[in-house]
Protein backbone atom coordinates (compact mmCIF):
# COMPACT_ATOMS: atom_id res chain seq x y z
CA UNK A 1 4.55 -4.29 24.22
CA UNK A 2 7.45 -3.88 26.26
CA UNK A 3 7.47 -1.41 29.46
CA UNK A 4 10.22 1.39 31.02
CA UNK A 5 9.56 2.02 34.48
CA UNK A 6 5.79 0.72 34.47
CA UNK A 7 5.21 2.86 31.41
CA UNK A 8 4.24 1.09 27.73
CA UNK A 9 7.13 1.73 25.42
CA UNK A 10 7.03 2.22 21.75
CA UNK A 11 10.42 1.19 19.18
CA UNK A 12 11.10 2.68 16.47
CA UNK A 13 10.70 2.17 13.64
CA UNK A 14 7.21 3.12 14.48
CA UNK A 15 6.15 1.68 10.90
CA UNK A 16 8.78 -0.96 9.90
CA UNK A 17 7.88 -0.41 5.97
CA UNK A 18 7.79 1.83 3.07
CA UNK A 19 6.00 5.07 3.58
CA UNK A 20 8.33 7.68 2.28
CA UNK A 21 8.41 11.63 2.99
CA UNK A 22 5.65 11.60 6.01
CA UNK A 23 3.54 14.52 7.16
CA UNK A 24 1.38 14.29 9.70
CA UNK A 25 -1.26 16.57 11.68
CA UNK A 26 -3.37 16.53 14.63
CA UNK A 27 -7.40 17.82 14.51
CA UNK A 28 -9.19 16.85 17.48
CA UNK A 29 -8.20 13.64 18.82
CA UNK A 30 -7.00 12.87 15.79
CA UNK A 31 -3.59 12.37 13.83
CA UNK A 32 -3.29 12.14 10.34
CA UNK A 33 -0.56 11.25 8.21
CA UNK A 34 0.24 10.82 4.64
CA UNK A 35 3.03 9.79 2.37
CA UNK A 36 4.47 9.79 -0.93
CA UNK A 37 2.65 7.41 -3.49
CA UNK A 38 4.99 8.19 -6.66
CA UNK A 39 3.50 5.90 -9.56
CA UNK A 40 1.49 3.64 -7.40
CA UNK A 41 -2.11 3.50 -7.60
CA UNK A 42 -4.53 4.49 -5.77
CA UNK A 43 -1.94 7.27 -4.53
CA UNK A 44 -2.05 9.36 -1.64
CA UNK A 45 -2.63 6.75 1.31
CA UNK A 46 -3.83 8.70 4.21
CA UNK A 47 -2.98 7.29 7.90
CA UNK A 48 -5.07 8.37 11.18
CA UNK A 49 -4.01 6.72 14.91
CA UNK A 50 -5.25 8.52 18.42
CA UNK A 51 -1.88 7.66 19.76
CA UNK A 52 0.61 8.63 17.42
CA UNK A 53 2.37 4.96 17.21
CA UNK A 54 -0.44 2.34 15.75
CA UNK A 55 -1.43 4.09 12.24
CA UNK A 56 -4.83 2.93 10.34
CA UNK A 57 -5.17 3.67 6.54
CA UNK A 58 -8.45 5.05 5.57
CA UNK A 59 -8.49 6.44 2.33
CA UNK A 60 -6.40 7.39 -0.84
CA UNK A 61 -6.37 10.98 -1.64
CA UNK A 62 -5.94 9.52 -5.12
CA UNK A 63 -8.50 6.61 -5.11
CA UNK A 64 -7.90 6.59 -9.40
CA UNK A 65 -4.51 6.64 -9.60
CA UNK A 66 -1.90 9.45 -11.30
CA UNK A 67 -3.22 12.13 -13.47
CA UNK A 68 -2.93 12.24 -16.96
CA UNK A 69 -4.56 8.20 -16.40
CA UNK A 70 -2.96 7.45 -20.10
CA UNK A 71 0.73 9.10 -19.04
CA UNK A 72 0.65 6.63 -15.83
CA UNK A 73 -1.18 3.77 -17.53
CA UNK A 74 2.38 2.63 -17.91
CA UNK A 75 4.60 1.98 -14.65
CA UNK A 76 6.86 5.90 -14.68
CA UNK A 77 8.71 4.76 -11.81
CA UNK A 78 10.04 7.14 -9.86
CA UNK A 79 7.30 9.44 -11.16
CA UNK A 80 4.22 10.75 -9.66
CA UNK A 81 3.65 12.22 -6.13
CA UNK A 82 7.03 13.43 -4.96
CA UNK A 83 6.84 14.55 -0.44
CA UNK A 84 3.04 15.72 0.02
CA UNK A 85 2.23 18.07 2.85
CA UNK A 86 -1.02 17.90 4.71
CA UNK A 87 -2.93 20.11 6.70
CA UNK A 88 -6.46 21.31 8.26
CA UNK A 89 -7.75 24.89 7.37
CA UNK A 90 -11.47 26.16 7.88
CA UNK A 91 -12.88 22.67 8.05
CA UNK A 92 -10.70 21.42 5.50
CA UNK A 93 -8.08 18.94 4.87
CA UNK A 94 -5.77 20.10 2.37
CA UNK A 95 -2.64 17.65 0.70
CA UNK A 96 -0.56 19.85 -1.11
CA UNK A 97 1.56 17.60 -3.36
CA UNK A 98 4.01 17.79 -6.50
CA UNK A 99 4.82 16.13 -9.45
CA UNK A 100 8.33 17.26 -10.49
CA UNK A 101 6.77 17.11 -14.47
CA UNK A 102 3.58 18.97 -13.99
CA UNK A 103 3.43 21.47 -10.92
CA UNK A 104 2.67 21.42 -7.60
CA UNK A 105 -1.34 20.07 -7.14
CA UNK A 106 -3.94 19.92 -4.09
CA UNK A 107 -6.73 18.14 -3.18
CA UNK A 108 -9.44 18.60 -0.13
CA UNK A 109 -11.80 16.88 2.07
CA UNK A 110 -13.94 16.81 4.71
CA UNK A 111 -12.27 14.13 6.75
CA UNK A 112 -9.43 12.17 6.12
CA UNK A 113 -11.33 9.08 5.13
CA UNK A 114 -12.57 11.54 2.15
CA UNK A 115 -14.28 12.38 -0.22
CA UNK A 116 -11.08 13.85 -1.94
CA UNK A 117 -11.58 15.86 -4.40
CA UNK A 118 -10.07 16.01 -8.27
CA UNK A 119 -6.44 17.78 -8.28
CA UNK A 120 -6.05 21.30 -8.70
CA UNK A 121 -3.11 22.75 -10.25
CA UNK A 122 -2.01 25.39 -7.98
CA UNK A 123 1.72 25.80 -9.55
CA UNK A 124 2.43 24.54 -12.58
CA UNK A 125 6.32 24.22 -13.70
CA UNK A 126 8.51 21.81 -14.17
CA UNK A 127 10.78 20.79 -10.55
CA UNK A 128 8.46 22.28 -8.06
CA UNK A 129 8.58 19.88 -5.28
CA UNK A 130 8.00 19.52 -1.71
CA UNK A 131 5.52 21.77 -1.12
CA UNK A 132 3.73 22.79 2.32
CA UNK A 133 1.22 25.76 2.62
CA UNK A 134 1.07 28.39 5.73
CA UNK A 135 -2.27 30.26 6.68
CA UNK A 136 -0.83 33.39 8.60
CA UNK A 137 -2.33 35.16 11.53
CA UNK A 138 -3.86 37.94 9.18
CA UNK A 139 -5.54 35.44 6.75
CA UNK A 140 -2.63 35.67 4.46
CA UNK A 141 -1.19 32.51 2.97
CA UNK A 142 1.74 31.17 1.87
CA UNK A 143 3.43 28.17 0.14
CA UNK A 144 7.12 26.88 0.75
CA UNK A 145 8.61 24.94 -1.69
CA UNK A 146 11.78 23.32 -3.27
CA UNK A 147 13.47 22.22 -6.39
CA UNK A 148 13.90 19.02 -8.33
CA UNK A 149 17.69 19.62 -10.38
CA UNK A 150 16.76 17.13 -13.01
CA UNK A 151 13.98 19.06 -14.25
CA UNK A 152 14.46 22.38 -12.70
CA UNK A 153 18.35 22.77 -13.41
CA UNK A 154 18.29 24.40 -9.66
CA UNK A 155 18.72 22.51 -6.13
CA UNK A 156 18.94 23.25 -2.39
CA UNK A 157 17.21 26.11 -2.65
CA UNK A 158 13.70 26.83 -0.83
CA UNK A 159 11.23 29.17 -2.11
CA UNK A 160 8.11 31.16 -0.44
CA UNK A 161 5.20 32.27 -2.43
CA UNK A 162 1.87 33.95 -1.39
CA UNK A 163 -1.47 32.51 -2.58
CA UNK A 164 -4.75 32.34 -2.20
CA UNK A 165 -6.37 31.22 1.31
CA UNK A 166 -8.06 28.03 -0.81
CA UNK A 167 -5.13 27.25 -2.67
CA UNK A 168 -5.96 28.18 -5.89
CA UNK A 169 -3.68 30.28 -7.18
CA UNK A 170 -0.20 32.45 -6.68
CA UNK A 171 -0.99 35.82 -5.30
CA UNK A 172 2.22 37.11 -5.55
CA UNK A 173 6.18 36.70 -6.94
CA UNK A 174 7.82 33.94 -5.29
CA UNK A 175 11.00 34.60 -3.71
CA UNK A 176 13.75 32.01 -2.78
CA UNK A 177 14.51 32.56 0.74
CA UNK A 178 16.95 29.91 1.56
CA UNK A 179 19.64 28.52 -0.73
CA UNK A 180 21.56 25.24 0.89
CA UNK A 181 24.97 26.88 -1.00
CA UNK A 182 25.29 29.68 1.50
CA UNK A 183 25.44 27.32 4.35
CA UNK A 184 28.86 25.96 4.82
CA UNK A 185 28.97 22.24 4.59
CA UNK A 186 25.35 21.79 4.24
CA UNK A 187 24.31 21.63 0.71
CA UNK A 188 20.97 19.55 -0.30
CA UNK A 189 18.08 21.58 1.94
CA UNK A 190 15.01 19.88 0.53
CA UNK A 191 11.14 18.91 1.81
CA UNK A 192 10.34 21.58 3.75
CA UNK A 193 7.77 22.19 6.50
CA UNK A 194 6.03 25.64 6.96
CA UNK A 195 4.42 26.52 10.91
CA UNK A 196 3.87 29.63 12.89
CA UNK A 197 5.00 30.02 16.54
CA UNK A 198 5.69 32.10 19.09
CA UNK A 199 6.20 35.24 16.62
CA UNK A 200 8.61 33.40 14.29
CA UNK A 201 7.98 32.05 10.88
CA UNK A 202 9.51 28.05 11.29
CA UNK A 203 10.88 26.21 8.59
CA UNK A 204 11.83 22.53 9.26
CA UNK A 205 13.37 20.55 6.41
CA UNK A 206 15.84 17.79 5.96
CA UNK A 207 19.22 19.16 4.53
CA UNK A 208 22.49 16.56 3.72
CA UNK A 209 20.77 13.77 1.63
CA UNK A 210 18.60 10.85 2.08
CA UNK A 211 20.81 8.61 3.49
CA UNK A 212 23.48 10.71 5.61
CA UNK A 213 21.32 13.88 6.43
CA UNK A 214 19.85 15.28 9.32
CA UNK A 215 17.21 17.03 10.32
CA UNK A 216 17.23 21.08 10.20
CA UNK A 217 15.34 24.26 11.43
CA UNK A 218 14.79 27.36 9.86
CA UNK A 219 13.16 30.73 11.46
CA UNK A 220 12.94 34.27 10.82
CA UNK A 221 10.76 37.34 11.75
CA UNK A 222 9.44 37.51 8.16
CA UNK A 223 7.81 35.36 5.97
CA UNK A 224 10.71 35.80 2.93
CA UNK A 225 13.72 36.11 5.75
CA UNK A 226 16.21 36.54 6.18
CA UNK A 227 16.67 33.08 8.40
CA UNK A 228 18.88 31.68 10.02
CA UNK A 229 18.99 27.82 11.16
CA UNK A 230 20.32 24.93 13.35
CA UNK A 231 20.66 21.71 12.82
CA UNK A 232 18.59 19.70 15.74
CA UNK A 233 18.89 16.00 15.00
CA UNK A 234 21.59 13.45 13.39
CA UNK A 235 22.12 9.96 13.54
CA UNK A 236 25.12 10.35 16.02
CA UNK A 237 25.93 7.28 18.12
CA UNK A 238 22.83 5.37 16.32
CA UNK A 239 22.07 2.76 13.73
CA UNK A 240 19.21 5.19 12.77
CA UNK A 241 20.85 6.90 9.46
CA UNK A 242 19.50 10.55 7.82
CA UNK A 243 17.09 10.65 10.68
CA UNK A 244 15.29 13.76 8.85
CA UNK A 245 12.08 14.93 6.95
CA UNK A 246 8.80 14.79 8.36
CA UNK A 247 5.99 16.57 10.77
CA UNK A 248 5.99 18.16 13.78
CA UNK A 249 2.74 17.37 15.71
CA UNK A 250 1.76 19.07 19.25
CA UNK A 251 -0.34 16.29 21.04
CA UNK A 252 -3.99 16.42 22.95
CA UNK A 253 -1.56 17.00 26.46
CA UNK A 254 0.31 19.88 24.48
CA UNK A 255 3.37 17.56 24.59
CA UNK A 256 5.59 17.86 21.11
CA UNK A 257 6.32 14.94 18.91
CA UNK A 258 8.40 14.77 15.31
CA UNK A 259 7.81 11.96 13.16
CA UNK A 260 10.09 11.14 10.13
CA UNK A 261 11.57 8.75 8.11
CA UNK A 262 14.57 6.85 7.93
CA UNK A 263 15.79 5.21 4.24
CA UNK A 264 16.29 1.27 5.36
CA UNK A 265 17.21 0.78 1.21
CA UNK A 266 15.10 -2.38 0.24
CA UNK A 267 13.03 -2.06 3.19
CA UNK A 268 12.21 1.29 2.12
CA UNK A 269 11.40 5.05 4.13
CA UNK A 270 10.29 3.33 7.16
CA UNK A 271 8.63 5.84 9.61
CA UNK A 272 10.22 7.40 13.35
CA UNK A 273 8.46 8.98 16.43
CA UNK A 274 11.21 11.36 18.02
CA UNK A 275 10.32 13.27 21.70
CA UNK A 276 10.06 16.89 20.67
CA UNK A 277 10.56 19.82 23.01
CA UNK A 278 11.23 23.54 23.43
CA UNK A 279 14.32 24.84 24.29
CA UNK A 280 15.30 28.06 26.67
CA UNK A 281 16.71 29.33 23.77
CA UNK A 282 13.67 29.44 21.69
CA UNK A 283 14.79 26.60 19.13
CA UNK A 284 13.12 22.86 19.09
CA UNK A 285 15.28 19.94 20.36
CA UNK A 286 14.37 16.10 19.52
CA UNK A 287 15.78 12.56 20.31
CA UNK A 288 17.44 12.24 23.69
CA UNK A 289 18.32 15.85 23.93
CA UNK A 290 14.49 16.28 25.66
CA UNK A 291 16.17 14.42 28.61
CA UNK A 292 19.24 16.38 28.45
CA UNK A 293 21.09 13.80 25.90
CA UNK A 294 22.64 14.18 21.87
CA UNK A 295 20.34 15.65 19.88
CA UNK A 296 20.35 11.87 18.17
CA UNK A 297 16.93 9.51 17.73
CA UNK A 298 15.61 7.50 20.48
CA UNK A 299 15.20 3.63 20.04
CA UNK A 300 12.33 3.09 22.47
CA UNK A 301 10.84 5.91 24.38
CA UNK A 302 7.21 6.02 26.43
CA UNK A 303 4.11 5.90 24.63
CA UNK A 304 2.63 8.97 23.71
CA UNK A 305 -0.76 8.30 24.78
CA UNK A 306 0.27 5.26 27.14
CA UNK A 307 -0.90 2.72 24.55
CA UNK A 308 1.14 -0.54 23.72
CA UNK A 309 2.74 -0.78 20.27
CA UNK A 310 1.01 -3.41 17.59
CA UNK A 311 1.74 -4.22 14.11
CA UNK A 312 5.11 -2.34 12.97
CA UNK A 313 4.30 -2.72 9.38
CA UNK A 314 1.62 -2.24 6.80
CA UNK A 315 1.78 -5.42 4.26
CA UNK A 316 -1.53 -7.45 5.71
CA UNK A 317 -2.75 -10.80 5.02
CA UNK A 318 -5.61 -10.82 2.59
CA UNK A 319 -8.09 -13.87 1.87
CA UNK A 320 -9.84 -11.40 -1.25
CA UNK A 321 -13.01 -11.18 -0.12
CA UNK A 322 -15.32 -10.72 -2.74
CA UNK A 323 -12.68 -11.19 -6.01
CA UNK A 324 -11.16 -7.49 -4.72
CA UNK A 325 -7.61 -6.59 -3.11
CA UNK A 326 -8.02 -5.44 0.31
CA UNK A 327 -6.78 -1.89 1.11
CA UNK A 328 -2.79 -2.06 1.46
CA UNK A 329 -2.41 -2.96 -2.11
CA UNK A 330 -1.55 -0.67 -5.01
CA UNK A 331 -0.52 -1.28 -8.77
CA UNK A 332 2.12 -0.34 -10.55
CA UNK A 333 0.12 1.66 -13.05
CA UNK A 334 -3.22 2.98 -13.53
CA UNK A 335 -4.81 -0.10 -13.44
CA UNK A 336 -7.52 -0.53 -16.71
CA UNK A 337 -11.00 -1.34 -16.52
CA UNK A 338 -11.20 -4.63 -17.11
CA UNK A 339 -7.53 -5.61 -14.35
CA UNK A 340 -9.60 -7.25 -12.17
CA UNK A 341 -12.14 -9.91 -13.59
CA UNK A 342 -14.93 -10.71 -10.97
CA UNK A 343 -15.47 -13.92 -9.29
CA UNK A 344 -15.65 -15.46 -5.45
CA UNK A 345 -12.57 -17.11 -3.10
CA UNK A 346 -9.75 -15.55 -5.59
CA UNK A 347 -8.55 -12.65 -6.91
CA UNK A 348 -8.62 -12.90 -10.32
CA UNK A 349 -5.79 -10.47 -12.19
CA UNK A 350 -6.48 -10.58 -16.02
CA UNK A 351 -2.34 -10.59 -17.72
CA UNK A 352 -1.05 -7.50 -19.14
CA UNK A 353 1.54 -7.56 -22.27
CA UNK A 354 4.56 -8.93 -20.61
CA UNK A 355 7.79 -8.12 -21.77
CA UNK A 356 9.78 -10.26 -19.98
CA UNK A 357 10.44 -7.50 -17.43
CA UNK A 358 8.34 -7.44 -14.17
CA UNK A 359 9.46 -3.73 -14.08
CA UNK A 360 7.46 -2.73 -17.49
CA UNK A 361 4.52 -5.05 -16.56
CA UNK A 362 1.43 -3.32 -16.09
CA UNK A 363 -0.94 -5.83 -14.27
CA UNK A 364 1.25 -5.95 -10.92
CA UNK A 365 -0.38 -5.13 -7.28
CA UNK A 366 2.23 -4.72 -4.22
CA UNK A 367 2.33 -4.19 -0.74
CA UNK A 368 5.94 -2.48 1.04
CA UNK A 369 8.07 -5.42 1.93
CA UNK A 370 8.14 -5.61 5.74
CA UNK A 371 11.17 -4.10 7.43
CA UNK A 372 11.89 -7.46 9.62
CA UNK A 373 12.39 -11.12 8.51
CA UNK A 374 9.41 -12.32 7.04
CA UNK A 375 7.50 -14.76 5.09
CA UNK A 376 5.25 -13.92 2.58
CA UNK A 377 2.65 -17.19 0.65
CA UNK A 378 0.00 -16.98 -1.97
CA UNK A 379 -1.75 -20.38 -3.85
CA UNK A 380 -1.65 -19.43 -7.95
CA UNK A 381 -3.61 -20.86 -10.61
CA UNK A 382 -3.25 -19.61 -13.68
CA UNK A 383 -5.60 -20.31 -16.61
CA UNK A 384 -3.50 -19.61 -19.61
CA UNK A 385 -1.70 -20.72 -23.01
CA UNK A 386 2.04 -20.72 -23.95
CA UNK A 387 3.75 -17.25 -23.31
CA UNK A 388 1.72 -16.81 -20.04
CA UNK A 389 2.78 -16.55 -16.33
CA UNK A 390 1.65 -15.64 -12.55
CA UNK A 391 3.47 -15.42 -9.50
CA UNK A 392 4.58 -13.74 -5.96
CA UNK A 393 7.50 -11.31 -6.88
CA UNK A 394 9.62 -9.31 -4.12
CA UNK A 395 10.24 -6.03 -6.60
CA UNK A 396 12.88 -3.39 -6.41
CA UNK A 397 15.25 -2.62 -9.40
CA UNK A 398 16.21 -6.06 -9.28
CA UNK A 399 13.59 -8.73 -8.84
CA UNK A 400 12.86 -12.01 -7.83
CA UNK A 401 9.67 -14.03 -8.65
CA UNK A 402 8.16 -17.20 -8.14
CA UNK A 403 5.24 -19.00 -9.75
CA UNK A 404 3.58 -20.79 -12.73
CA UNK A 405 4.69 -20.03 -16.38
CA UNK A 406 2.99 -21.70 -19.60
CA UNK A 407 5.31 -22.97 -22.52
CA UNK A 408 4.77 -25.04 -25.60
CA UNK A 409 5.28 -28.31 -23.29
CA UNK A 410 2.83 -27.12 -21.01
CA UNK A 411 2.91 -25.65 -17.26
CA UNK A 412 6.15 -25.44 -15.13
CA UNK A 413 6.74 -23.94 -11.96
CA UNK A 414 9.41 -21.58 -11.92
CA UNK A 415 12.08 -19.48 -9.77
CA UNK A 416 13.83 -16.40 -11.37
CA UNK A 417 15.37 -13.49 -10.48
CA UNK A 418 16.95 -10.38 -12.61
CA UNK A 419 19.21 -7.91 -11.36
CA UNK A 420 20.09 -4.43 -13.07
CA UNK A 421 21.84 -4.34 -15.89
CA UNK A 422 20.87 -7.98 -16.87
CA UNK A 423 19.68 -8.44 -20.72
CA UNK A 424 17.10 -11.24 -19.46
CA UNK A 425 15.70 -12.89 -16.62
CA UNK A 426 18.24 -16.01 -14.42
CA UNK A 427 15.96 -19.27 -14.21
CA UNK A 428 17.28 -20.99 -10.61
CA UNK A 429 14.61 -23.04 -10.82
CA UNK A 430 11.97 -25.11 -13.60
CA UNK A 431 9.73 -28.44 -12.78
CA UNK A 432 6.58 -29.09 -15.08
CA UNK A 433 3.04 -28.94 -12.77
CA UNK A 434 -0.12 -30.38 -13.09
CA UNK A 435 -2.07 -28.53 -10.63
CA UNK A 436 -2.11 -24.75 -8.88
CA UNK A 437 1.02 -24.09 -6.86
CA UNK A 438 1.78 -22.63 -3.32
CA UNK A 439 4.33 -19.85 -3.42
CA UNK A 440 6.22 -18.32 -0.67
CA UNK A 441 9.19 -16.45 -0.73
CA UNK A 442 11.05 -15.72 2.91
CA UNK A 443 13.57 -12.42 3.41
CA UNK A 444 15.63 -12.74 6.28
CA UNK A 445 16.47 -9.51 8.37
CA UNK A 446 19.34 -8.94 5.79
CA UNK A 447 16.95 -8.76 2.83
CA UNK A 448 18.22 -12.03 1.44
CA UNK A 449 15.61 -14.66 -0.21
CA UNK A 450 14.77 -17.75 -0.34
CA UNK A 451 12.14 -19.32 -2.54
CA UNK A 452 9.11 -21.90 -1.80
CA UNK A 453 7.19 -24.01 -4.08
CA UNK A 454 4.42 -26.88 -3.21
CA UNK A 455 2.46 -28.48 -5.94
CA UNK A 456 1.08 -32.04 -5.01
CA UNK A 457 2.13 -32.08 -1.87
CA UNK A 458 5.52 -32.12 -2.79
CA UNK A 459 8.17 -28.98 -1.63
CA UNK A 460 10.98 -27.37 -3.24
CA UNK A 461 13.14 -24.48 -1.51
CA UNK A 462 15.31 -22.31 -3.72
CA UNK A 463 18.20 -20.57 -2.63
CA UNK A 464 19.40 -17.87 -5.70
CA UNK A 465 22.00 -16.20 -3.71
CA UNK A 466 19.56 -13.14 -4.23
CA UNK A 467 19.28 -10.20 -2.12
CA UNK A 468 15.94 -7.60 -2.33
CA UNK A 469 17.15 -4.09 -3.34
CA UNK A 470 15.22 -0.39 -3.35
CA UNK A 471 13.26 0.39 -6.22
CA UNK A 472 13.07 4.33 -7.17
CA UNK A 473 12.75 6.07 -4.23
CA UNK A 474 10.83 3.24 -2.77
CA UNK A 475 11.95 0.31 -1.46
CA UNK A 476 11.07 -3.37 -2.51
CA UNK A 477 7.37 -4.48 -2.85
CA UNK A 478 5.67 -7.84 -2.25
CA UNK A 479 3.96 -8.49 -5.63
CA UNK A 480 1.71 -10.50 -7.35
CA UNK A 481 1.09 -10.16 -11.21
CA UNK A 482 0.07 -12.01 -14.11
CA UNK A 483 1.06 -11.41 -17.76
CA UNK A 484 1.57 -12.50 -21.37
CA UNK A 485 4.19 -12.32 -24.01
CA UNK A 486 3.72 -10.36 -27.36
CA UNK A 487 2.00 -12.29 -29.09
CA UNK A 488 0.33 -15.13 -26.89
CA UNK A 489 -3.30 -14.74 -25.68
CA UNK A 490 -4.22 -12.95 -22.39
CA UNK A 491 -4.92 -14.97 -19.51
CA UNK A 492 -6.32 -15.11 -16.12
CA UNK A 493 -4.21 -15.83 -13.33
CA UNK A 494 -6.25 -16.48 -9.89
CA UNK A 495 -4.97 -15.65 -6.22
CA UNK A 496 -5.30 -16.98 -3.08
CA UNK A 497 -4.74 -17.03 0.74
CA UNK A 498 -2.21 -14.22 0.52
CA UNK A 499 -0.04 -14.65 4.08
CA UNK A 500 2.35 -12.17 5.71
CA UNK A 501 3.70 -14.12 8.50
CA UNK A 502 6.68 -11.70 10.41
CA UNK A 503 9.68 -12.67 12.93
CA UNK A 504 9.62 -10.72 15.76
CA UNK A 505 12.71 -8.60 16.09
């Protein structure tokens, strides 16, 4: 990619696309990151790279989806695995992760590609969130945590508890040791991030909200406090908003790095690499202050490991090999048994009761929506009666979707979107087919659509004055589904040539 004074440069975003609430290590030679999955399945993706700015998936920590499988059989959006934590104890990976209904849950491996084991419920409760575990000098560990106000009634507030070295149980009374409230002008302190330094007990967690925050540091003597805190980076003179919440990683050359998230709304939590240094003082700077500047992000910086950039984002191209979705893709739900029927040169998605919502619709696999202009195509054949349909959707609250629907006169290629609040789905488009149809759908750098269809060599572009929004917590998702309204027979909807073609920014 592009060079600063003979050196390969990285830009941030580092990863243009959804992967909210990162955490990232180092073991070896290797970094490894995860993110929150929240009702997709499989959940947990875990990331490696060996130069902290082109990121590989490898696994899902949560290759079956939520737990209980009949709760998240059903899309609970917004549900699910909340900010994870990750880290590597006596030979052992370790995500720590919460579900704001359930308790706080972990799972282990040998290496990051897994085996993972099944969840363990470490803390059960209702609005434990955010948690990140601590292995002390003397063997003694710890877990810091935070609180979910819609099911916990409490907020702001963090909260250290001792447990077991393996993470198996609570050893001890927790003990909230920092509450947002007593900070003047701070308010929301949430995902927190538990390490051990130079004597002091280091807390760094995002405080200020999502989308106006910044990034703060906690440290103290003790484990429960008292602490006190700074605030080290804020968006400042930059386009890079609540620049906060994420991992601080010490490289193979012993040079610091932070990597965390910015919310880009229907482009989703797309992920930052921030310089990361130690001050005279004691206290961690990030951004441009490592060169003496704001403590505000950097835009392009040197390359950690001297390596050039690639691929910004994480939706891929997939041809389907062997009737199966490649890696990047997750459902909505649990997917059942019998989702995926088996065949060659297609993916074939059985329907799922359709209620006219894509939102409610069970049989729906997505990939983020990349964070620059793109242009995403898939050929759809669908082998169904009346009350069926198939198509490429770009998904957030509000949708839009293009493909194939069956009525009572038979099959018609369609455009529609639905925004919130609307009762039922906007048609912008309907032409009867004969054949399978070519769907793209193109989002410009301002997140605004436009519609493709091709069906006998003939090609019709569809402009719905329709703009991609966030979804809950996420941001928007390229989709493809297939369902069938109450009452009409299930069908089979087969998927092709799936193309992610980006613009260059």
């Amino acid at each position: 990619m592009d060079r600063l004074n003979g050196e390969h440069t990285y830009r941030n975003p580092i990863l243009d696309a959804d992967l909210p609430d990162p955490d990232a290590i180092r073991v070896g030679d290797r970094y490894v990151m995860i993110a929150s999955s929240f009702n997709r399945a499989p959940g947990l993706p875990v990331y490696v790279s060996t130069d902290l700015v082109n990121w590989d998936r490898v696994a899902d920590a949560l290759p079956g989806g939520n737990e209980p499988a009949e709760w998240f059989a059903l899309p609970r959006h917004g549900q699910g695995v909340w900010a994870p934590s990750i880290r590597h104890h006596d030979d052992t990976y370790y995500i720590v992760y919460p579900d704001p209904d359930q308790g706080i849950l972990v799972v282990a491996a040998p290496e990051p590609e897994g085996p993972w084991s099944a969840p363990h419920l470490l803390l059960g409760g209702l609005g434990l969130i955010d948690p990140c575990p601590l292995w002390d000098d003397d063997g003694s560990a710890y877990l810091v945590h935070g609180w979910a106000n819609s099911r916990a009634g409490k907020k702001n507030i963090l909260t250290v508890v001792p447990v077991d070295a393996a993470l198996r149980e609570a050893t001890g009374p927790a003990r909230d040791v920092i509450d947002g409230a007593d900070i003047d002008g701070w308010g929301t302190i949430e995902g927190p991030k538990f390490y051990r330094r130079d004597g002091w007990y280091w807390i760094f967690a995002p405080a200020g909200g999502v989308a106006t925050g910044w990034q703060a540091v906690f440290r103290s003597r003790d484990v429960f406090g008292p602490y006190e805190e700074r605030n080290v980076l804020e968006q400042g003179s930059t386009p890079v908003n609540g620049p906060h919440q994420g991992a601080w990683v010490t490289a193979v050359d012993g040079r610091d790095w932070f990597l965390h998230f910015q919310d880009r709304g229907p482009f989703g939590r797309v992920v930052h690499l921030q310089p990361m240094a130690w001050g005279d003082d004691g206290w961690p700077v990030m951004g441009k202050a490592v060169d003496g500047g704001p403590s505000e992000p950097v835009l392009e910086y040197p390359s950690p490991h001297g390596m050039p950039q690639g691929y910004r984002t994480v939706a891929r191209s997939d041809d389907f090999a062997g009737g199966v979705p490649g890696p990047t893709w997750t459902w909505q739900a649990n997917p059942a048994a019998d989702a995926i029927a088996p065949g060659e040169g297609a993916l074939r998605i059985r329907s799922g009761d359709d209620s006219g919502n894509l939102r409610t619709l069970t049989r729906v696999l997505g990939q983020p929506l990349p964070g620059m202009a793109s242009r995403a195509s898939v050929r759809v054949d669908l082998d169904g009666g009346s009350g069926t349909r198939a198509g490429l959707a770009v998904l957030g609250y509000d949708y839009l979707w293009a493909g194939v629907a069956h009525g009572d006169a038979g099959a018609e290629a369609v455009v529609a979107v639905r925004r919130r609040g609307d009762m039922a789905e906007r048609v912008a488009l309907r032409i009867p087919v004969s054949e399978s149809v070519e769907v793209a759908i193109e989002c410009a750098a301002d997140a605004s659509l436009v519609a493709e269809l091709t069906t006998a060599g003939h090609t019709v572009r569809v402009d719905p004055d329709f703009v991609a929004s966030e979804g809950q917590w996420i941001g928007a998702e390229l989709a493809i589904f297939a369902g069938h309204g109450y009452g009409a027979d299930p069908a089979t909807a087969a998927f092709s040539s799936f193309r992610v073609d980006l613009a260059e920014d």
